[in-house]
Protein backbone atom coordinates (compact mmCIF):
# COMPACT_ATOMS: atom_id res chain seq x y z
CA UNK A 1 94.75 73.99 122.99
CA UNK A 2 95.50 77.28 121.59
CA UNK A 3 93.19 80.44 122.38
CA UNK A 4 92.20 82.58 119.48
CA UNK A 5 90.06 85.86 120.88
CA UNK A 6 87.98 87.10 117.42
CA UNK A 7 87.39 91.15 118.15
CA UNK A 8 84.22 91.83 116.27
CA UNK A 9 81.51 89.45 115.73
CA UNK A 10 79.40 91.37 112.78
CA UNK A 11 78.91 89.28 109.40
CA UNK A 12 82.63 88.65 108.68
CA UNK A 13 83.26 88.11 111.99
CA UNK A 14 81.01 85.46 112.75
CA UNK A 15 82.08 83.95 109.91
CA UNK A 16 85.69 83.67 110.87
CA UNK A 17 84.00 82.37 114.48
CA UNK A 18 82.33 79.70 113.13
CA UNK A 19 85.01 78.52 111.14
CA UNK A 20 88.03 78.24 113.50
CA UNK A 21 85.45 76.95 116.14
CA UNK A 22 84.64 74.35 113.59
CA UNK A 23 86.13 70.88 114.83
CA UNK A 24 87.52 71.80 117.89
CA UNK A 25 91.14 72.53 117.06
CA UNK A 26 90.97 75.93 118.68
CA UNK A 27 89.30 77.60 121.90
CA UNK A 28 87.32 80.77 120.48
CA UNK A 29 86.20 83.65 122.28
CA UNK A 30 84.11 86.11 120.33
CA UNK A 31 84.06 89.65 121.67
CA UNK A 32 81.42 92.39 120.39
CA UNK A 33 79.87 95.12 121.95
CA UNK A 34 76.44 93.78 120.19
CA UNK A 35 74.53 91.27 121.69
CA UNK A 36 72.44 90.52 119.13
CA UNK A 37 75.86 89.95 117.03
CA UNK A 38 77.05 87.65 120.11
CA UNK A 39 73.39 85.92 120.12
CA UNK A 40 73.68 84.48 116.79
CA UNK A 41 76.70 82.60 117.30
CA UNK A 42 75.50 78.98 118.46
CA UNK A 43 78.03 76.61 118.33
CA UNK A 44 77.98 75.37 122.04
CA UNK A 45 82.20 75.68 121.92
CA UNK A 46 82.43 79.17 121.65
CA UNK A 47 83.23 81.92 124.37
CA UNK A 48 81.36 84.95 124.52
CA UNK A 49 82.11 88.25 125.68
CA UNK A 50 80.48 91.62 125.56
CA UNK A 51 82.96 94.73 125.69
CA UNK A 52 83.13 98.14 124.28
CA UNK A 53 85.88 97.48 121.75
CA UNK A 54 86.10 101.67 120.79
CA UNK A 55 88.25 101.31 124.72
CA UNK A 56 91.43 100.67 124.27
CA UNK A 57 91.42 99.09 127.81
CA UNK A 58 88.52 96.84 127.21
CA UNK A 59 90.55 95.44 124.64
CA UNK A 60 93.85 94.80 126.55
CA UNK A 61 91.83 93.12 128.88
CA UNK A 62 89.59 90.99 126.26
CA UNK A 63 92.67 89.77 124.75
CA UNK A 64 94.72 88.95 128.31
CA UNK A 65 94.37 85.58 127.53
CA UNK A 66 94.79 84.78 123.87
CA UNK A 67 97.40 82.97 122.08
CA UNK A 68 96.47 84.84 118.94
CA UNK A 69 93.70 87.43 118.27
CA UNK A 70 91.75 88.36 115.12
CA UNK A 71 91.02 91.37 114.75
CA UNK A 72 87.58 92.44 112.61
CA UNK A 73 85.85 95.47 113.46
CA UNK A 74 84.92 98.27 111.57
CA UNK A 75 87.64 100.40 109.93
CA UNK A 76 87.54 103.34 111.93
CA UNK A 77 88.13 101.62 115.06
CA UNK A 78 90.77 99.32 113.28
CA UNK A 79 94.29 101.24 113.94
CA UNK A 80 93.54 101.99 117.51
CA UNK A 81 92.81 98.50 118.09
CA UNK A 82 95.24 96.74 116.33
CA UNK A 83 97.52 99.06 118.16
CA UNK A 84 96.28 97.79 121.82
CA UNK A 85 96.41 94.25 120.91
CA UNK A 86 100.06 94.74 120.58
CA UNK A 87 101.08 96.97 123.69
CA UNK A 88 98.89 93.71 125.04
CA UNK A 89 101.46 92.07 123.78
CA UNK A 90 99.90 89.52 121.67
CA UNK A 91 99.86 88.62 117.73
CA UNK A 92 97.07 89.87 115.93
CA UNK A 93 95.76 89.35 112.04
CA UNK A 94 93.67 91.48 111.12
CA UNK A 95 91.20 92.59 108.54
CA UNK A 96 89.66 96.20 108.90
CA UNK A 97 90.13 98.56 106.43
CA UNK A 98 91.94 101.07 108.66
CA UNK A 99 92.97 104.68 106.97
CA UNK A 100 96.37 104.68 108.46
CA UNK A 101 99.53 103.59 107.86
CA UNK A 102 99.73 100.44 109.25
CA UNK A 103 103.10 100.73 109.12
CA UNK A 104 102.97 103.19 111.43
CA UNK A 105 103.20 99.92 114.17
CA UNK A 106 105.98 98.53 112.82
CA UNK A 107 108.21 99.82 115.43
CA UNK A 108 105.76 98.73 118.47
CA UNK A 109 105.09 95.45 116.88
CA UNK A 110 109.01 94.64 116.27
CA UNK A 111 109.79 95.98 120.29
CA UNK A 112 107.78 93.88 121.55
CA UNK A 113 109.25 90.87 119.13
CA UNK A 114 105.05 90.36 117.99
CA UNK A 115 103.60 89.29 114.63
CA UNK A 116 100.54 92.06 113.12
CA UNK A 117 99.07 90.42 109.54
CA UNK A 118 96.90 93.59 108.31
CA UNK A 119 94.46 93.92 105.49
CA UNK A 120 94.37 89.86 105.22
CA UNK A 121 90.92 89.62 103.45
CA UNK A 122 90.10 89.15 99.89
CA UNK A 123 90.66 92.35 98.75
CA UNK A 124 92.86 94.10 100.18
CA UNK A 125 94.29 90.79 101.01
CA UNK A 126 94.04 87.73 98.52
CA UNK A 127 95.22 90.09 95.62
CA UNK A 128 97.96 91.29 97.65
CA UNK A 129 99.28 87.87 98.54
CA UNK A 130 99.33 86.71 94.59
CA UNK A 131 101.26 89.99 93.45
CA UNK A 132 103.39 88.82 96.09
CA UNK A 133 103.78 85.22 95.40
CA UNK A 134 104.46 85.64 91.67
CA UNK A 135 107.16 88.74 92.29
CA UNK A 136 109.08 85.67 93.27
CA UNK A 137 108.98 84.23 89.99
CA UNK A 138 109.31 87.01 87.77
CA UNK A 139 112.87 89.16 87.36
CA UNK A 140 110.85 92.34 87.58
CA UNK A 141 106.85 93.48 87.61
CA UNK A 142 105.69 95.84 85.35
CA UNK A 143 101.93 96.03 86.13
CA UNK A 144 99.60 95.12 88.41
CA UNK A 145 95.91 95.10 88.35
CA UNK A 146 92.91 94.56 90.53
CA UNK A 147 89.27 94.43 89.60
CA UNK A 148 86.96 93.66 92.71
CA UNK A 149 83.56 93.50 94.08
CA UNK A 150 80.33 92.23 96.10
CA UNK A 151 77.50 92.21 95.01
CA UNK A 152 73.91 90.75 95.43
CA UNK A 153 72.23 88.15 93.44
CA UNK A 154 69.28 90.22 93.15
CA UNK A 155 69.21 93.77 92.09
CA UNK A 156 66.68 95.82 93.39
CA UNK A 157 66.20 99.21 92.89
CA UNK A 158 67.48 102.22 93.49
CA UNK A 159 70.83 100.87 94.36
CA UNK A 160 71.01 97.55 93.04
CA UNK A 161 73.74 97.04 96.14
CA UNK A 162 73.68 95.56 99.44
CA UNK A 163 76.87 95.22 101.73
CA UNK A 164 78.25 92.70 102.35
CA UNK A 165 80.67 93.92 105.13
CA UNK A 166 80.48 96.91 107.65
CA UNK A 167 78.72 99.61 105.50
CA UNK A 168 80.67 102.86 107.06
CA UNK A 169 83.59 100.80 105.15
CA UNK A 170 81.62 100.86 101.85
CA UNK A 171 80.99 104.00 102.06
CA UNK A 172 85.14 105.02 102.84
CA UNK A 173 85.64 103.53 99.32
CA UNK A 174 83.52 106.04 97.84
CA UNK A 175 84.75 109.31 99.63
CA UNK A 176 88.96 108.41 100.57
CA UNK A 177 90.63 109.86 97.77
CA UNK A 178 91.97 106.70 95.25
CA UNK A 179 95.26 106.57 94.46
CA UNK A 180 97.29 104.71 92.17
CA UNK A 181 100.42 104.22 89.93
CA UNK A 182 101.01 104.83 86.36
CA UNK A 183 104.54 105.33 84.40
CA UNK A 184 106.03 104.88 88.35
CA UNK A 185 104.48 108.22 89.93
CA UNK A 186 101.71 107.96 92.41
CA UNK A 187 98.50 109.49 90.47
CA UNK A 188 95.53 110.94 93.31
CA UNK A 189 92.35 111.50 91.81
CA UNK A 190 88.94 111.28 93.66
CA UNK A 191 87.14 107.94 94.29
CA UNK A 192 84.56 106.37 91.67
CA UNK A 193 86.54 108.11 88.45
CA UNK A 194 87.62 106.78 85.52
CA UNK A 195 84.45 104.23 84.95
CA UNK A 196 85.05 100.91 82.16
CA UNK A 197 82.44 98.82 81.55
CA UNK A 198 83.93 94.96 82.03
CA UNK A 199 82.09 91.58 80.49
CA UNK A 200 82.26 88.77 83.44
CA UNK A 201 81.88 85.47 82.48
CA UNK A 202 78.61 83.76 84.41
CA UNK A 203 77.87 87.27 85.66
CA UNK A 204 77.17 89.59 82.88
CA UNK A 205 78.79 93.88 82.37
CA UNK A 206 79.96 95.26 85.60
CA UNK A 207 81.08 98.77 85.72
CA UNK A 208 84.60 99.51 87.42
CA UNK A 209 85.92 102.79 89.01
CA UNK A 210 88.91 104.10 91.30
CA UNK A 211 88.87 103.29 94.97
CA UNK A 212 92.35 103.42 97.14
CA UNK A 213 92.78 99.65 97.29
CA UNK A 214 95.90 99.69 96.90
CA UNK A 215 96.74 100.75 100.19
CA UNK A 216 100.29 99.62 101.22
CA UNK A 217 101.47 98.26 97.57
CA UNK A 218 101.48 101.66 96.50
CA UNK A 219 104.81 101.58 98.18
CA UNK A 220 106.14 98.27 98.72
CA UNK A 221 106.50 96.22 95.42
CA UNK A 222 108.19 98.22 92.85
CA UNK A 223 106.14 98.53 89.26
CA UNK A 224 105.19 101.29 87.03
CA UNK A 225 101.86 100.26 86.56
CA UNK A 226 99.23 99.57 89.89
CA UNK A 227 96.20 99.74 90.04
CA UNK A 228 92.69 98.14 92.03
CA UNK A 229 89.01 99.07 90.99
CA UNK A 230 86.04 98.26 92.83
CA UNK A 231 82.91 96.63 90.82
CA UNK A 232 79.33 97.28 91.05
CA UNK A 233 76.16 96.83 88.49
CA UNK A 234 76.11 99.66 85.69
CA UNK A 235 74.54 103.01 87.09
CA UNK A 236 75.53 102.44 91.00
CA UNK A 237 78.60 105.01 90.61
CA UNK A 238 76.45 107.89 89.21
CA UNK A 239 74.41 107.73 92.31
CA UNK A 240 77.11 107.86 94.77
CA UNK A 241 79.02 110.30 92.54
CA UNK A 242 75.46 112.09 93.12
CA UNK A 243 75.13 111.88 97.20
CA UNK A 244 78.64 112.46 97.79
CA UNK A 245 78.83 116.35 95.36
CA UNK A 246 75.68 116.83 96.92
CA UNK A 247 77.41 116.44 100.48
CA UNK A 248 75.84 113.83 102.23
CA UNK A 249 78.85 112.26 103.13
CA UNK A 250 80.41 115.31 104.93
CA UNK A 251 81.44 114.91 108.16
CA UNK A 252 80.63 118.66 109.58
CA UNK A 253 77.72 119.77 110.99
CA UNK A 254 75.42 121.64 109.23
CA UNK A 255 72.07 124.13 110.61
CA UNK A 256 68.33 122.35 109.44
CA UNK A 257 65.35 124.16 111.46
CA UNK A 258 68.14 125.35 114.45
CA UNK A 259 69.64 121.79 114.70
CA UNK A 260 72.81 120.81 113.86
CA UNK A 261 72.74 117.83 112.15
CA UNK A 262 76.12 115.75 110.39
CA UNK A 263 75.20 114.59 106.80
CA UNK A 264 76.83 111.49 106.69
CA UNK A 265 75.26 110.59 109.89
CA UNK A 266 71.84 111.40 107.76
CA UNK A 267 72.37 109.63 105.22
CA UNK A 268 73.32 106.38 106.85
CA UNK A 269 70.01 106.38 108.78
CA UNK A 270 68.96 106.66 105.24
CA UNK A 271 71.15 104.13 103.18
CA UNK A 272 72.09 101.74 105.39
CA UNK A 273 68.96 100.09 106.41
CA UNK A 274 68.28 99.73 102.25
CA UNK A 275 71.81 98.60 102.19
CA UNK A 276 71.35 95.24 104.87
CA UNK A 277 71.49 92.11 103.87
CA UNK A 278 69.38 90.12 105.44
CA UNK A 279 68.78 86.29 106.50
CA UNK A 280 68.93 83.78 102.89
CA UNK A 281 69.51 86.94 100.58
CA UNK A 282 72.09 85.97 98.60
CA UNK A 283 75.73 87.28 97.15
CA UNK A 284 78.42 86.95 94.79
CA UNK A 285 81.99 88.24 94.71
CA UNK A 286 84.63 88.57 92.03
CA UNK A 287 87.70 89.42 91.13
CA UNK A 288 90.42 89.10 88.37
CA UNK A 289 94.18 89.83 89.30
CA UNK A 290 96.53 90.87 86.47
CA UNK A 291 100.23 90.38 87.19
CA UNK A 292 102.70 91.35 84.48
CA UNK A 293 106.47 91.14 84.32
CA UNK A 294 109.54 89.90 82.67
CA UNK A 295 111.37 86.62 83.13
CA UNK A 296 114.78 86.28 81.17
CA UNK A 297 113.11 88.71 78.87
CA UNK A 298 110.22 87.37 77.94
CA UNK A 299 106.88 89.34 78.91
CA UNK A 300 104.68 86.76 81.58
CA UNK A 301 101.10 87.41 82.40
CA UNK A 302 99.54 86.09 85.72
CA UNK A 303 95.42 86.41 85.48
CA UNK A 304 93.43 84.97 88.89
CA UNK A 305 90.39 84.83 88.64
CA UNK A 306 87.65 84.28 91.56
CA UNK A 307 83.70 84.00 91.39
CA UNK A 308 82.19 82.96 94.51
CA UNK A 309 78.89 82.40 95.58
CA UNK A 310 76.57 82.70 99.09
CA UNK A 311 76.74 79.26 100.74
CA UNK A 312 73.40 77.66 101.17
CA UNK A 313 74.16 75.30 103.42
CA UNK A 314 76.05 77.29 106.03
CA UNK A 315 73.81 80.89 105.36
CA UNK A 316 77.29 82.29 104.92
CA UNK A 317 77.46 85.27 102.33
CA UNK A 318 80.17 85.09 99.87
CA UNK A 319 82.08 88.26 101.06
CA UNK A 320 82.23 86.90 104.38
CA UNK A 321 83.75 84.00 102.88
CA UNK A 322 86.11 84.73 101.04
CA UNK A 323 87.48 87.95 103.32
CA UNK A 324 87.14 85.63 106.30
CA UNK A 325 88.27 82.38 105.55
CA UNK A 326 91.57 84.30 104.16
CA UNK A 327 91.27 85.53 107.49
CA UNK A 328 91.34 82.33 109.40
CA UNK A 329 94.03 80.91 107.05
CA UNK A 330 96.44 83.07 107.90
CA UNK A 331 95.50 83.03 111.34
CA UNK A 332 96.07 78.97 111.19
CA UNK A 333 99.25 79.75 109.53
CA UNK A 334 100.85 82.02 111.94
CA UNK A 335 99.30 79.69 114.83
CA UNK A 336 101.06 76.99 112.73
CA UNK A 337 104.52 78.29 113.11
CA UNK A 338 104.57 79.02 109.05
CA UNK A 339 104.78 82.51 109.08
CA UNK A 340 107.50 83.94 111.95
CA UNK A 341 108.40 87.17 110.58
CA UNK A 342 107.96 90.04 113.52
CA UNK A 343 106.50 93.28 112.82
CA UNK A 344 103.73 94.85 110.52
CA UNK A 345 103.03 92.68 107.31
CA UNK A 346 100.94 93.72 104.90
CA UNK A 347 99.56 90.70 102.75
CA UNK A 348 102.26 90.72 100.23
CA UNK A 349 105.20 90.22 102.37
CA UNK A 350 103.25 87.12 103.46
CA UNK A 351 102.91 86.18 99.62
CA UNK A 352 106.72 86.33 98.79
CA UNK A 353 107.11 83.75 101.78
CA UNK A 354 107.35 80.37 100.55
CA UNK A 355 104.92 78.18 100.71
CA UNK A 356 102.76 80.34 102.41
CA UNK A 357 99.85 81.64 99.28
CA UNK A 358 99.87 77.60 98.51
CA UNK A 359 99.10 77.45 102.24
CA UNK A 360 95.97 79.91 102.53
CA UNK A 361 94.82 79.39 98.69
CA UNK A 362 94.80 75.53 99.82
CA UNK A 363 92.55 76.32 103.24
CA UNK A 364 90.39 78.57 100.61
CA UNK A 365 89.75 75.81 98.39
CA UNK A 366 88.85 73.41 100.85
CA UNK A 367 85.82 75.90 101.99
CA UNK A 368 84.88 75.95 98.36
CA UNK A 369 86.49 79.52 97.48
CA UNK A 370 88.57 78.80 94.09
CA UNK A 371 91.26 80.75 92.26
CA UNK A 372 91.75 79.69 88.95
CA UNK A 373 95.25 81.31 87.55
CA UNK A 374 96.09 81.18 83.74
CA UNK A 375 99.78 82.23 82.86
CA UNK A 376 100.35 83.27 79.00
């Protein structure tokens, strides 16, 4: 029986747990330095193990004995850790939304002939993998287009928001400069510009701005038109736009009454706890992806569209769904034998694999998340 060794064990974590611990194809370990996080998993087959994951030796020696490890903690942590997994020696997927390159392991992951999946959650991730998949069926792509977000059911004021993955992520997208591509040249401008109000069908007007989704695409599928916006209830970008000018998200200390205090660490004291999801409350995420391109000179449009919803019967929210279960597909597929290709791959390498987005959109559906694709 294969050993997969899940690093992080917060909401999408557990998630991904739970679900590859489900039937008893795998052994799982869980590793957290939370207790509480490793107290909520219950299933009676899975490991448990408390370690400091922010030590890169703590995590060469949680992962000594895996066959393949997942790697989910919080972004900041992400590079560093994906980066000991490897001089571990082992194959890692992982989902943190890291602010390196990740192909800045390339070279460490092909010397040591190892397999790193990175970004593999819905978005970055599941977008990823279709512009990937249908660049194999076009002659060329011309644009590219993401529109994504989580959100709760209920919207209660002031933020009408809660998050449903590691906040200190949420609040990179609104402070990481977003960049994109129009007419082939890589635009910069700052996060949560350029705001369009978009009708959702069985959801109602969200409002969509600039984040830096785009991450590795920016440079490795060639179009002159990419771009991925985040989505959040009208009014929710005004306020961040708000606290971030205002410089609550800065990083350097500044003097109050003699102290130095570090705004950002303020003001998620402040946010963060309004921010929590907690036990039954329930989500939604969606997301339309626009692929456009030529074949034998005819102009082909690719839409996917996804609208999941919190699962009652599991208490699983529907962003840890749909970023983990991608999560655990791909982890089942590289387990699998289906995807062999050494080094760093970013989801859309996997995507222009054959076989392999029927794979993980297949696992999805079977958990109840659903693409529906229209081509016109």
């Amino acid at each position: 029986m294969k050993h997969v060794i899940v690093l992080g064990a917060g909401r999408v974590g557990s998630a991904m747990i739970n679900d590859l611990a489900k039937g008893g194809e795998y052994k799982v370990t869980a590793v957290d330095a939370s207790p509480a996080n490793l107290a909520r998993l219950t299933a009676k087959n899975i490991a448990k193990r408390k370690a400091d994951l922010s030590q890169a030796a703590a995590v060469k020696a949680a992962v000594k004995d895996a066959d393949l490890v997942i790697g989910a903690v919080p972004g900041f942590m992400g590079y560093a850790t994906v980066k000991a997994v490897l001089e571990a020696g082992k194959n890692i997927v992982d989902i943190c939304f890291f602010p390196e390159d990740p192909f800045g392991l390339d070279k460490l992951a092909k010397s040591k002939g190892l397999i790193a999946l990175t970004d593999i959650g819905v978005a970055p991730g599941c977008d990823n993998l279709i512009l990937g998949h249908v660049e194999t069926k076009l002659d060329r792509i011309e644009r590219f287009e993401c529109l994504v977000g989580g959100l709760p059911v209920v919207r209660t004021w002031p933020y009408e928001y809660k998050a449903g993955f590691s906040p200190i992520d949420v609040l990179e997208e609104y402070t990481r400069p977003a960049r994109y591509v129009a007419h082939g040249k890589e635009v910069v401008l700052p996060a949560l510009t350029e705001p369009e109000l978009i009708e959702f069908p069985g959801i109602g007007t969200l409002e969509s701005f600039n984040t830096d989704g785009l991450r590795t695409l920016i440079h490795t599928v060639d179009a002159p038109f990419k771009k991925e916006k985040t989505l959040r209830y009208p009014g929710h970008i005004e306020k961040m736009r708000m606290l971030r000018e205002t410089g609550f998200f800065g990083k350097d200390p500044i003097a109050v009454n003699g102290a130095q205090v570090v705004p950002l660490d303020l003001a998620t004291k402040l946010l963060f706890p309004m921010w929590q999801m907690h036990e039954g409350e329930e989500d939604f995420t969606v997301m339309r992806v626009i692929v456009e391109g030529k074949k034998s000179g005819k102009t082909v449009t690719y839409t996917y569209d996804l609208l999941d919803r919190y699962d009652r019967a599991t208490k699983t929210t529907s962003m840890a769904r749909t970023t983990g279960y991608t999560c655990t597909a791909a982890a089942r597929m590289v387990l699998a034998g289906l995807y062999k290709r050494k080094g760093v791959s970013p989801p859309e390498y996997v995507g222009r694999e054959k076989g392999c987005w029927d794979f993980i959109r297949n696992q999805l559906a079977e958990r109840g998340v659903i693409y529906r694709d229209t081509v016109s």
